[in-house]
N, C-alpha and C. Protein backbone atom coordinates (compact mmCIF):
# COMPACT_ATOMS: atom_id res chain seq x y z
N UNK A 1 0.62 40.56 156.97
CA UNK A 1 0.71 39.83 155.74
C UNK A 1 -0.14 40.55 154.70
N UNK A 2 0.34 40.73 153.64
CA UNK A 2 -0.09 41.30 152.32
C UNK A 2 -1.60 40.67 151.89
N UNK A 3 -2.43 41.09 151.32
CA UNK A 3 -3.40 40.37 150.11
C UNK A 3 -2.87 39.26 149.26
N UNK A 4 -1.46 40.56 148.41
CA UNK A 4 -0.91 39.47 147.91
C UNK A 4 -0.17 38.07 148.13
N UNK A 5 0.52 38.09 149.24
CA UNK A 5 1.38 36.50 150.25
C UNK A 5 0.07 36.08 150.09
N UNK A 6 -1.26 35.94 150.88
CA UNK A 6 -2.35 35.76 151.25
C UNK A 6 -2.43 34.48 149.70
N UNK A 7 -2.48 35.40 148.48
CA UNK A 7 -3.27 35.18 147.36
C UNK A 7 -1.88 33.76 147.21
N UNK A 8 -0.91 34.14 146.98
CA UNK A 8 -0.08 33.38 147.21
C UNK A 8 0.32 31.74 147.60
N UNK A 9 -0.46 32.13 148.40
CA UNK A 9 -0.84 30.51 149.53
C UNK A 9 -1.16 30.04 149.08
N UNK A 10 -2.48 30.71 148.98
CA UNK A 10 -3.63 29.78 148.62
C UNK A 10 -3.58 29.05 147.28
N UNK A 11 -2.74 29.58 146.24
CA UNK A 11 -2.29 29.30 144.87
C UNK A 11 -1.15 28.03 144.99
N UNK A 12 -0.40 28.09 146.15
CA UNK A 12 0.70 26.91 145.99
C UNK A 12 -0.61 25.79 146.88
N UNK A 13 -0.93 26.17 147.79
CA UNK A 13 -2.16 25.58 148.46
C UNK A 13 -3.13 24.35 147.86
N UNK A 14 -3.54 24.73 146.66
CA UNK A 14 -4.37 24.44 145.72
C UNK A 14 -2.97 23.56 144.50
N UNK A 15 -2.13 24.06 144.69
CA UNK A 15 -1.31 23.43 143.65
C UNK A 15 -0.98 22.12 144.31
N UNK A 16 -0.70 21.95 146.04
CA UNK A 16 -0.06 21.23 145.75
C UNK A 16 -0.97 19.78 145.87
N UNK A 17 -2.73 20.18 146.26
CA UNK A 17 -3.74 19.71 146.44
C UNK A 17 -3.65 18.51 145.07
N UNK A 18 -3.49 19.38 144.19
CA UNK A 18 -3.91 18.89 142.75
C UNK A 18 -2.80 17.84 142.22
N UNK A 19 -1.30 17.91 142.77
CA UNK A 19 -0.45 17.02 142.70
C UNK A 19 -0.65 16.11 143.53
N UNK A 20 -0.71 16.24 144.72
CA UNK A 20 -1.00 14.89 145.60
C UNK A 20 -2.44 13.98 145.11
N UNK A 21 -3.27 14.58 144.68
CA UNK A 21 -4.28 14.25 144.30
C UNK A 21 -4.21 12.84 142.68
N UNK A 22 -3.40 13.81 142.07
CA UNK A 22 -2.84 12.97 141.22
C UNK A 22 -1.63 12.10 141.40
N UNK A 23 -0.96 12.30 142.31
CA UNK A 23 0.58 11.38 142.40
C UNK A 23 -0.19 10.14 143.15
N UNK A 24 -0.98 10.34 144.66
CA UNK A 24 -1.26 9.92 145.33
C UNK A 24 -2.93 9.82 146.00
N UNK A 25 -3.84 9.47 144.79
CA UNK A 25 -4.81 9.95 145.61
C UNK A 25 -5.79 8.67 146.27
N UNK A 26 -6.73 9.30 146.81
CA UNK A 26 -6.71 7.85 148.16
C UNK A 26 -7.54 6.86 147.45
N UNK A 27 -7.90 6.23 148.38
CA UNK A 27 -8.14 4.86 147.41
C UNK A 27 -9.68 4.48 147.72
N UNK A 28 -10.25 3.73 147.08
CA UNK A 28 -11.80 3.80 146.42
C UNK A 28 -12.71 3.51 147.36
N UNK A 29 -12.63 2.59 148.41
CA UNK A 29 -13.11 2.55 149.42
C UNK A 29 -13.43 3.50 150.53
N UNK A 30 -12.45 4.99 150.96
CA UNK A 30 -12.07 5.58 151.34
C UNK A 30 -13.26 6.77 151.72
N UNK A 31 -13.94 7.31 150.51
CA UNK A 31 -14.72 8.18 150.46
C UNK A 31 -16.29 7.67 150.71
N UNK A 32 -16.59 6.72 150.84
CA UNK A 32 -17.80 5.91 151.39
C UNK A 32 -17.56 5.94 152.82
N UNK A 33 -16.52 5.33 153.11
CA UNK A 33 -16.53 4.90 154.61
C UNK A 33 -16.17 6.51 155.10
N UNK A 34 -15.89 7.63 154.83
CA UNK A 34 -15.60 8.47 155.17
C UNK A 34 -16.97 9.60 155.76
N UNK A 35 -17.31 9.02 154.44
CA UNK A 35 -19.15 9.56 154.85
C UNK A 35 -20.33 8.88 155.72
N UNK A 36 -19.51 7.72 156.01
CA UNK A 36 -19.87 6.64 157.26
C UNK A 36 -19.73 7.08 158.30
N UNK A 37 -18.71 7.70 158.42
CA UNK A 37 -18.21 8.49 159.81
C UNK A 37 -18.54 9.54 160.31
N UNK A 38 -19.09 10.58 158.89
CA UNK A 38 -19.88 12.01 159.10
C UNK A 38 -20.71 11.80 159.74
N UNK A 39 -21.59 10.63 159.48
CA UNK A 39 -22.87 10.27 159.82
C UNK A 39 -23.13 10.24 161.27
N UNK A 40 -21.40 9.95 162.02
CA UNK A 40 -21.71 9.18 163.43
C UNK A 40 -21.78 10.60 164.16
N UNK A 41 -21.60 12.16 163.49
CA UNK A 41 -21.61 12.85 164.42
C UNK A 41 -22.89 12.98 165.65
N UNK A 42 -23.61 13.12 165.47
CA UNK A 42 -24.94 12.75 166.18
C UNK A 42 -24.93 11.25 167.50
N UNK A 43 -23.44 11.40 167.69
CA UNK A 43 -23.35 10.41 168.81
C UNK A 43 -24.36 10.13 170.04
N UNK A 44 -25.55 11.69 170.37
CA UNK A 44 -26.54 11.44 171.44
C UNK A 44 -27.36 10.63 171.13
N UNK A 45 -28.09 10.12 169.93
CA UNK A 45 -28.97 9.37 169.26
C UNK A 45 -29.18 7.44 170.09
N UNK A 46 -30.00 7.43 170.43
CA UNK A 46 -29.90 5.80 170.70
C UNK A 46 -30.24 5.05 169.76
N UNK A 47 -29.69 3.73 169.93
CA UNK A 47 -29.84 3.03 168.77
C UNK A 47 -30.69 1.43 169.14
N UNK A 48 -31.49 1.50 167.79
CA UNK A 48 -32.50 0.34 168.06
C UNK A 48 -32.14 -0.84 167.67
N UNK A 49 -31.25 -2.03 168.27
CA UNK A 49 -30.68 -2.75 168.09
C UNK A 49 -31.12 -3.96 167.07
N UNK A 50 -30.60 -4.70 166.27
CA UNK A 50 -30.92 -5.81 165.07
C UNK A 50 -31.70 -6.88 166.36
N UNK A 51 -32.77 -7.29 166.23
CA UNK A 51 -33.33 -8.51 166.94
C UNK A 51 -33.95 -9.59 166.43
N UNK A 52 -33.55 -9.54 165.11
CA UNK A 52 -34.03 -10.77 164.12
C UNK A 52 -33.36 -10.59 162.94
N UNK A 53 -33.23 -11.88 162.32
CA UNK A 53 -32.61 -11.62 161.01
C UNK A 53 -33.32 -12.83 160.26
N UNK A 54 -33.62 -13.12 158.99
CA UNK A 54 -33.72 -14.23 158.65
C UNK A 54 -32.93 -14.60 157.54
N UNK A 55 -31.77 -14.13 157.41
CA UNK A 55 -30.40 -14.24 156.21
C UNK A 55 -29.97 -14.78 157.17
N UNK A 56 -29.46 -14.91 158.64
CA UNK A 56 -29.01 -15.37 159.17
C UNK A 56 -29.64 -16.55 160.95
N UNK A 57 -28.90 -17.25 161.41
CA UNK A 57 -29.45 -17.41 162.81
C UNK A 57 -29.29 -16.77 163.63
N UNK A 58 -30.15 -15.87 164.33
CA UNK A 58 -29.45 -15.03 165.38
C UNK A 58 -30.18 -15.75 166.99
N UNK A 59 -30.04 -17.33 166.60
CA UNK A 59 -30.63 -17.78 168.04
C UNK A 59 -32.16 -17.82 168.74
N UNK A 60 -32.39 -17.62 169.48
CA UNK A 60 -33.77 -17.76 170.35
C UNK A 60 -34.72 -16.35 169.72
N UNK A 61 -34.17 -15.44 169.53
CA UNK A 61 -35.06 -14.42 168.82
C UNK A 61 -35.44 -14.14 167.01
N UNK A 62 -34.85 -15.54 166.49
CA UNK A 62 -34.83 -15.19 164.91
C UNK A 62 -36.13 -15.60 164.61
N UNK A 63 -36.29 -15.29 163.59
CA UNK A 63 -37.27 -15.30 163.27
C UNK A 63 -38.26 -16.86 163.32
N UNK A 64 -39.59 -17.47 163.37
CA UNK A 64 -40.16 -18.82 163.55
C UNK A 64 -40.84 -18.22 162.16
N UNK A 65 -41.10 -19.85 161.85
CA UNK A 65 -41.94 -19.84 160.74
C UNK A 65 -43.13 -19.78 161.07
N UNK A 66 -44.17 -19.33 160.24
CA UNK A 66 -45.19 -19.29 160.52
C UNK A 66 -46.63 -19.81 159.37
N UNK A 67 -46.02 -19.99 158.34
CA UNK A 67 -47.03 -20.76 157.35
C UNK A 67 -46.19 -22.47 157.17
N UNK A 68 -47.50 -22.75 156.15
CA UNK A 68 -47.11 -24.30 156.40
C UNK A 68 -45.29 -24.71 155.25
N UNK A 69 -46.01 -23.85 154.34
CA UNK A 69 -44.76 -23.77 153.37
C UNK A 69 -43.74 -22.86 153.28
N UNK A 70 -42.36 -22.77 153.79
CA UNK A 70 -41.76 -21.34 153.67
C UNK A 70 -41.48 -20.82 152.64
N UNK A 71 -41.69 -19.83 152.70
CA UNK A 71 -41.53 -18.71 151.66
C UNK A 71 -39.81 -19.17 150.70
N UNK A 72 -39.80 -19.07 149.06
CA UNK A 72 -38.34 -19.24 148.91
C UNK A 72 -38.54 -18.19 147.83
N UNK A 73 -38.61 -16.98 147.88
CA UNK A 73 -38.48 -16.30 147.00
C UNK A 73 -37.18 -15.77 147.20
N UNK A 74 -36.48 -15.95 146.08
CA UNK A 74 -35.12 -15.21 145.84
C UNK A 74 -35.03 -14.00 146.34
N UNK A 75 -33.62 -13.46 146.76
CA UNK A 75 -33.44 -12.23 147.31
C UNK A 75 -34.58 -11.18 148.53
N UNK A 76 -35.73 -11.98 148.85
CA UNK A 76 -35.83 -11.28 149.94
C UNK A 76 -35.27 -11.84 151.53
N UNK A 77 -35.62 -10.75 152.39
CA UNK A 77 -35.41 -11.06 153.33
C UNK A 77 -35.63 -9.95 154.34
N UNK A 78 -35.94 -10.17 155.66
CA UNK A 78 -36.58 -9.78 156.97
C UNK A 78 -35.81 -9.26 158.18
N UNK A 79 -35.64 -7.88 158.35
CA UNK A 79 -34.81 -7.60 159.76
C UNK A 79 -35.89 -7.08 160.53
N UNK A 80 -35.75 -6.75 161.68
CA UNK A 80 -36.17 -6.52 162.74
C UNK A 80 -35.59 -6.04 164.28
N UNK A 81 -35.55 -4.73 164.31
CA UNK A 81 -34.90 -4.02 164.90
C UNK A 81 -36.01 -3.17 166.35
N UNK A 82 -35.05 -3.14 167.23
CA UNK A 82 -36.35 -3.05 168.62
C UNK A 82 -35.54 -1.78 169.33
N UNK A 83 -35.78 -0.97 170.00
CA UNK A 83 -34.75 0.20 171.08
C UNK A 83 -35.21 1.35 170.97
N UNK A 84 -35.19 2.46 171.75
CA UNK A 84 -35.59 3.39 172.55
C UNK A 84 -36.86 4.00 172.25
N UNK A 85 -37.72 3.15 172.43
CA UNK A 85 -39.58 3.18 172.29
C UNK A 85 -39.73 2.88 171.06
N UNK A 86 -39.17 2.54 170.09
CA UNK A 86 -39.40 1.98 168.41
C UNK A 86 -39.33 0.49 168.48
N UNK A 87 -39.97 0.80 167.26
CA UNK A 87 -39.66 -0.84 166.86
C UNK A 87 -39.81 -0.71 165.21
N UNK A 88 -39.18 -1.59 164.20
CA UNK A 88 -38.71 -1.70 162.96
C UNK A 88 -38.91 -2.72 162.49
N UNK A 89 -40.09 -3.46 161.46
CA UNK A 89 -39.93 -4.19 160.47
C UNK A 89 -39.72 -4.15 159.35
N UNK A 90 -38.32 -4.64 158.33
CA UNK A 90 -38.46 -4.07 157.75
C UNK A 90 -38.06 -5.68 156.68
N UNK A 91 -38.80 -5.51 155.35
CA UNK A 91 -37.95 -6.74 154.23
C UNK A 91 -37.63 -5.76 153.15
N UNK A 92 -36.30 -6.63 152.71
CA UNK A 92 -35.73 -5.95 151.88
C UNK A 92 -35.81 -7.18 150.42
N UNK A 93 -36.21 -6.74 149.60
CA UNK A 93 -36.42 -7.49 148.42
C UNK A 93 -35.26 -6.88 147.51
N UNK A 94 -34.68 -7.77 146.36
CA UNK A 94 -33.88 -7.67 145.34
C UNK A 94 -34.43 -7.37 144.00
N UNK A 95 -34.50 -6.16 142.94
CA UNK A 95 -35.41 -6.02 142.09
C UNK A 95 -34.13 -5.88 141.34
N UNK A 96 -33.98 -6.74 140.24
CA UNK A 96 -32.97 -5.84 139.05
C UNK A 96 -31.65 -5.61 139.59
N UNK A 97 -31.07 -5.87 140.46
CA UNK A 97 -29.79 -6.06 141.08
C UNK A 97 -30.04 -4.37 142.07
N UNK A 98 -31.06 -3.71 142.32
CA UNK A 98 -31.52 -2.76 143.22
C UNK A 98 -32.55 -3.31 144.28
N UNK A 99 -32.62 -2.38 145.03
CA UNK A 99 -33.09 -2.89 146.62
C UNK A 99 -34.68 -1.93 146.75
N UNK A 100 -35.32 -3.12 147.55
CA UNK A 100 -36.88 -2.14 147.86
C UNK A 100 -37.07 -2.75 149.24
N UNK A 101 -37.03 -1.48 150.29
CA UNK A 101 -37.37 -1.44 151.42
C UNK A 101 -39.22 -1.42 151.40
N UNK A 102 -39.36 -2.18 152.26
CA UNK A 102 -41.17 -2.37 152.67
C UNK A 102 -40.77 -2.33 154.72
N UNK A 103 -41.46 -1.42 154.98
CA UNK A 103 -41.24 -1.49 156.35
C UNK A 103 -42.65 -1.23 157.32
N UNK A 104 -42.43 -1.64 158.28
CA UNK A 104 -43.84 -1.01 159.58
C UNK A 104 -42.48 -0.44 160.25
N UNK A 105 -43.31 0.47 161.04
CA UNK A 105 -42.70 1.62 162.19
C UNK A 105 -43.56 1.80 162.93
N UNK A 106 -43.36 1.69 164.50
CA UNK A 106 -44.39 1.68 165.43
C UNK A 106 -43.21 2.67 166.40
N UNK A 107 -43.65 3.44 167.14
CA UNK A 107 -43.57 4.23 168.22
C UNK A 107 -42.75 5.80 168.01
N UNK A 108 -42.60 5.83 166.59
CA UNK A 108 -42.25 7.14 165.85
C UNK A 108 -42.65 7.92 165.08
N UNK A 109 -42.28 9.05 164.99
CA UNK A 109 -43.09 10.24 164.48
C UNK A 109 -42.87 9.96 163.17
N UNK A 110 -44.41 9.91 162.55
CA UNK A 110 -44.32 10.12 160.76
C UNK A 110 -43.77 10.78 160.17
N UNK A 111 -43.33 11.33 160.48
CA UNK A 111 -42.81 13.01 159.35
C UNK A 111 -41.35 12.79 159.48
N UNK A 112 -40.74 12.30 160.56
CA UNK A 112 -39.30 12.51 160.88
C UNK A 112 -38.81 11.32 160.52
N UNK A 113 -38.45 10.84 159.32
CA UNK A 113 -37.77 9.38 159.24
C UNK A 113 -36.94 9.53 157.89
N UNK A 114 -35.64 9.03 158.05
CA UNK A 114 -34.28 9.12 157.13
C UNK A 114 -34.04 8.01 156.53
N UNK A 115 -33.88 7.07 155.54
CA UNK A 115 -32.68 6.70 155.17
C UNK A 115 -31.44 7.22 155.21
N UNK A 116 -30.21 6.63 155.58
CA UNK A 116 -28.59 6.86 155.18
C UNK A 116 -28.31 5.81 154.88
N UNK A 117 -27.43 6.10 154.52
CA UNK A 117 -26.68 5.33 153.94
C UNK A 117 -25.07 5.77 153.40
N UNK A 118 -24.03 5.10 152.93
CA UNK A 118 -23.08 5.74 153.20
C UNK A 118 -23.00 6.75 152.62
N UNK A 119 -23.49 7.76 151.29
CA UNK A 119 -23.19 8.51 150.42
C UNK A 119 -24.79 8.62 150.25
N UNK A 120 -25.70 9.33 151.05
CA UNK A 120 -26.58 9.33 150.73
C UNK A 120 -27.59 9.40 151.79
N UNK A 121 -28.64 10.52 151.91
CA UNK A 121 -29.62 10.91 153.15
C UNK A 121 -31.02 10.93 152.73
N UNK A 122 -32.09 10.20 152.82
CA UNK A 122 -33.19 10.57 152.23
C UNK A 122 -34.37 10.21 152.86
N UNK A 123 -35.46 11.60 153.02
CA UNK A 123 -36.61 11.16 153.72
C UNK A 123 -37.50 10.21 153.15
N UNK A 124 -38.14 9.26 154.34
CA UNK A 124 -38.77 8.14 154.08
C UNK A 124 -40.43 8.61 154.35
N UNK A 125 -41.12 8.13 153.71
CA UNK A 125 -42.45 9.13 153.90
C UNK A 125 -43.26 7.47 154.04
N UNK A 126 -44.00 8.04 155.82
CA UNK A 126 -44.04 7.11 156.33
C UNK A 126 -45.88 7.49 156.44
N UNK A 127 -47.05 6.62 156.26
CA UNK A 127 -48.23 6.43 156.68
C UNK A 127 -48.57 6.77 158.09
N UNK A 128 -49.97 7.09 157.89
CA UNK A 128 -50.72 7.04 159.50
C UNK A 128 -50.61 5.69 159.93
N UNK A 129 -50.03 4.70 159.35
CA UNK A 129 -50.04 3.51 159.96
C UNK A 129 -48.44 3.08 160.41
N UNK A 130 -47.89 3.79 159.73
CA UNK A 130 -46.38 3.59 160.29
C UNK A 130 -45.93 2.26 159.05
N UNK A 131 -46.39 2.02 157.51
CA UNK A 131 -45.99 1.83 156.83
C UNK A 131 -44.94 2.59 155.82
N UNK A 132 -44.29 2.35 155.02
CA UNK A 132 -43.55 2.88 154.79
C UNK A 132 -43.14 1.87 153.14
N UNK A 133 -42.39 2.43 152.40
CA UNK A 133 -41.77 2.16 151.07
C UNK A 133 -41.07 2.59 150.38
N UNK A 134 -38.97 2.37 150.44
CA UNK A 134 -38.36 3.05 149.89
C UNK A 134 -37.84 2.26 148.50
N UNK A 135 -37.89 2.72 147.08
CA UNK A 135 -37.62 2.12 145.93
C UNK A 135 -35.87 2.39 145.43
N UNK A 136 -35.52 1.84 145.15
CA UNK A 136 -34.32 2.05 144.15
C UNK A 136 -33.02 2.52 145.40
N UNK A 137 -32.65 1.02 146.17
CA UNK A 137 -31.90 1.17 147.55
C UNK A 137 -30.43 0.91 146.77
N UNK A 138 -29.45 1.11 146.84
CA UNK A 138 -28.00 0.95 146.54
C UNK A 138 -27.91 -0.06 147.27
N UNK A 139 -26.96 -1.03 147.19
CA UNK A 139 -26.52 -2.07 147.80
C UNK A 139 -25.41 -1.35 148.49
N UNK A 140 -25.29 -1.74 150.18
CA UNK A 140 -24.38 -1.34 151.15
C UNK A 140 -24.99 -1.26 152.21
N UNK A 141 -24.07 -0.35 153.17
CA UNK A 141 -24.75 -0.40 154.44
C UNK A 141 -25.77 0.63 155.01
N UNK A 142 -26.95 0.57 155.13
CA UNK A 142 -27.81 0.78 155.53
C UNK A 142 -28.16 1.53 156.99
N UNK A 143 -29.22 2.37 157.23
CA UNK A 143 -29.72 2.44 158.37
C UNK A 143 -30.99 3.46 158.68
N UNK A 144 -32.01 3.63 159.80
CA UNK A 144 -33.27 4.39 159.64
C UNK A 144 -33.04 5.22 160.25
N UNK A 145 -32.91 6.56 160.49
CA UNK A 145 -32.90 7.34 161.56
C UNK A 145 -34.45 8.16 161.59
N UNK A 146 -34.78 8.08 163.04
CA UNK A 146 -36.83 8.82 163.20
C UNK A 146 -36.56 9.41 164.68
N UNK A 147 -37.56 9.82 164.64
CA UNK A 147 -37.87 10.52 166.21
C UNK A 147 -38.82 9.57 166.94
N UNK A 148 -38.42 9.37 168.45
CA UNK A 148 -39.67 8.52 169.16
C UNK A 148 -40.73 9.75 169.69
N UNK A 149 -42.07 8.82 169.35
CA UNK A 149 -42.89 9.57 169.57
C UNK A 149 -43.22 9.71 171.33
N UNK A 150 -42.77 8.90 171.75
CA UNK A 150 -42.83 9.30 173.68
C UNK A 150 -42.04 9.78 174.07
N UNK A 151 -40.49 10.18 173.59
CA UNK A 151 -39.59 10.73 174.63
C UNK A 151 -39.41 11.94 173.58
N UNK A 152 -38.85 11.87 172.08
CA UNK A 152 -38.64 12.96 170.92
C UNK A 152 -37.29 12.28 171.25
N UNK A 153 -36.90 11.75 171.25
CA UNK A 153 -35.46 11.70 171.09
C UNK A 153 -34.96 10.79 169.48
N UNK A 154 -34.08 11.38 169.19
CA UNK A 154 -33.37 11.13 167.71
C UNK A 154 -33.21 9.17 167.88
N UNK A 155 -33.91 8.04 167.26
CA UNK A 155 -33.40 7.51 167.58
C UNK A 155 -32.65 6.34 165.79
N UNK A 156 -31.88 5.57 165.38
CA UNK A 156 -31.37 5.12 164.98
C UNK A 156 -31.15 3.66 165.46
N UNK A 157 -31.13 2.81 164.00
CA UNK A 157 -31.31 1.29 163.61
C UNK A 157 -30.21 1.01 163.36
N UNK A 158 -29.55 0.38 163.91
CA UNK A 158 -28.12 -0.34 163.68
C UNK A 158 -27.71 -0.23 162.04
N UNK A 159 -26.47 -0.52 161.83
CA UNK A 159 -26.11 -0.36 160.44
C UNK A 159 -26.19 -1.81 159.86
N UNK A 160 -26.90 -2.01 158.65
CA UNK A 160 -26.85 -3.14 158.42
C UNK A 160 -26.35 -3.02 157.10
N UNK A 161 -25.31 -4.01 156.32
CA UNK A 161 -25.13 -4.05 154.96
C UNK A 161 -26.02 -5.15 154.07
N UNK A 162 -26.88 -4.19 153.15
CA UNK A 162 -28.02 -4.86 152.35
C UNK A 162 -27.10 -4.94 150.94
């Protein structure tokens, strides 16, 4: 085959990219959840399962109250996530129709800790105490990815939509 056939291709290739694109192109939901899926390549990773919620009842492990008056501040709220030597507290407060993660992290390496999210990867810069504070969160689905500090293994927090 020629340079030129070659050059060829790639020219109807690209053409017909740009028509389907416009006749038919996919639909808005599509490219989020798509980058949802990139995410799952890392299938060896264990994951530290949701074990409290307080948006919702999740039964014998949700959360108990613990002061005399409960808390009713608008838009926050409390997950709590437990699995492969980690553990995750984290509240998520509502600022301005944007999100602020406040978290503890116990049994993972400081240096190694991610936000994802669907369209979006970003290190979380975590204390000698395993505190932590991410500002200006997108509303969607969520998740932490860190290293455990006893085994090193990659581990990951269920997906939650904030």
């Amino acid at each position: 085959m020629s340079p030129e056939d070659t050059r060829w291709q790639q020219d109807v290739l690209v053409a017909c990219r740009r028509i389907a694109a416009a006749l038919d192109p996919p639909p808005g939901h599509l490219l989020p959840a798509a980058r949802a899926a990139f995410l799952l390549r890392a299938l060896d990773t264990e994951i530290a399962l949701l074990i409290a919620d307080t948006s919702v009842e999740l039964g014998v492990d949700a959360y108990e109250p613990v002061r005399a008056e409960p808390e009713t501040a608008p838009g926050r709220w409390l997950l709590s996530f437990e699995g492969g030597g980690i553990a995750v507290e984290l509240e998520i407060e509502t600022r301005d129709g944007r999100l602020r993660l406040i978290g503890l992290l116990s049994g993972a390496a400081a240096g190694d800790c991610f936000l994802e999210s669907a369209g979006d990867c970003r290190p979380v810069d975590v204390d000698e105490l395993g505190r932590f504070l991410v500002e200006d969160v997108s509303h969607g689905p969520i998740r932490l990815r860190c290293r455990s500090v006893d085994s090193g293994r990659v581990i990951t927090t269920a997906w939650v939509t904030v």
